[in-house]
Protein backbone atom coordinates (compact mmCIF):
# COMPACT_ATOMS: atom_id res chain seq x y z
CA UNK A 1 77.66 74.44 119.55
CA UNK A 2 75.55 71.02 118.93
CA UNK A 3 75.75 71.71 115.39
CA UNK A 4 79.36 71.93 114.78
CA UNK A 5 79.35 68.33 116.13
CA UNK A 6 76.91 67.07 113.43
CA UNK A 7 79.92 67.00 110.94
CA UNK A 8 82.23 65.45 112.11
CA UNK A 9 80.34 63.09 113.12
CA UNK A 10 78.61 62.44 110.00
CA UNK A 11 82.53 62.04 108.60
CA UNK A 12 83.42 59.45 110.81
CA UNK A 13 85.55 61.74 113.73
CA UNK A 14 83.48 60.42 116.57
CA UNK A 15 86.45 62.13 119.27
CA UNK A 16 86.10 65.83 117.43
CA UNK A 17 82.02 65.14 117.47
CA UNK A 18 81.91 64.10 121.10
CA UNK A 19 84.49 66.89 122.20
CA UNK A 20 81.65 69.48 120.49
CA UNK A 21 78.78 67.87 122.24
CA UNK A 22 80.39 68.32 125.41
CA UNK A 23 81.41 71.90 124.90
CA UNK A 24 78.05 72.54 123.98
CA UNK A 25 76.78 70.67 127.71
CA UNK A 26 79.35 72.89 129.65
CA UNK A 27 78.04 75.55 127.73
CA UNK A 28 74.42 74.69 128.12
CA UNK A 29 73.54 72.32 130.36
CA UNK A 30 69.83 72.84 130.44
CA UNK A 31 69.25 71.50 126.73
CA UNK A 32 68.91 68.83 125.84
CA UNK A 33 70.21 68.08 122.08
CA UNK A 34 74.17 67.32 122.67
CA UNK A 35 72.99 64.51 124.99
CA UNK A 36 70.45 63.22 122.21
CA UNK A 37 73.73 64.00 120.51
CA UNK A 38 76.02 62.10 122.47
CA UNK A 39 73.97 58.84 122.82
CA UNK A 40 73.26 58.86 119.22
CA UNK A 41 75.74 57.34 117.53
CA UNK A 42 75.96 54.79 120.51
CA UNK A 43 79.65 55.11 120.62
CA UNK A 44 79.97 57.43 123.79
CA UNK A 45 79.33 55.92 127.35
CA UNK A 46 78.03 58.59 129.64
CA UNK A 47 79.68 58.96 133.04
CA UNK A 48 78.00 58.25 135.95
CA UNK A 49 78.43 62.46 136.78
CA UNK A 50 76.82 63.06 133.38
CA UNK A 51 73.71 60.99 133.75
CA UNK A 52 73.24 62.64 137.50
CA UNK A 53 73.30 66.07 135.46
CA UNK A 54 70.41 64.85 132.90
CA UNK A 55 68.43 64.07 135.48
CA UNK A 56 68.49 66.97 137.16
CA UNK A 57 67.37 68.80 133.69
């Protein structure tokens, strides 16, 4: 699911990209790629929730 975020985002459509990357963490929570994903393009704040989760990885 990661991937199909890649491009979008590479187009510009940061809301479809980030909506992938999170599919792909409720999906799969244990990897670690749609957060690398997420912080990337340094666009998307994580919730507070979210960073709790990555540490718990």
């Amino acid at each position: 699911m990661t991937s199909r975020g890649h491009a979008p985002k590479a187009c510009g459509w940061q809301r479809e990209a980030i909506a992938s990357y999170c599919a792909a963490i409720s999906a799969r929570p244990d990897l670690d790629d749609p957060y690398y994903s997420l912080a990337d393009p340094k666009t998307y704040r994580f919730e507070d929730e979210e960073v709790i989760a990555m540490h718990r990885q």
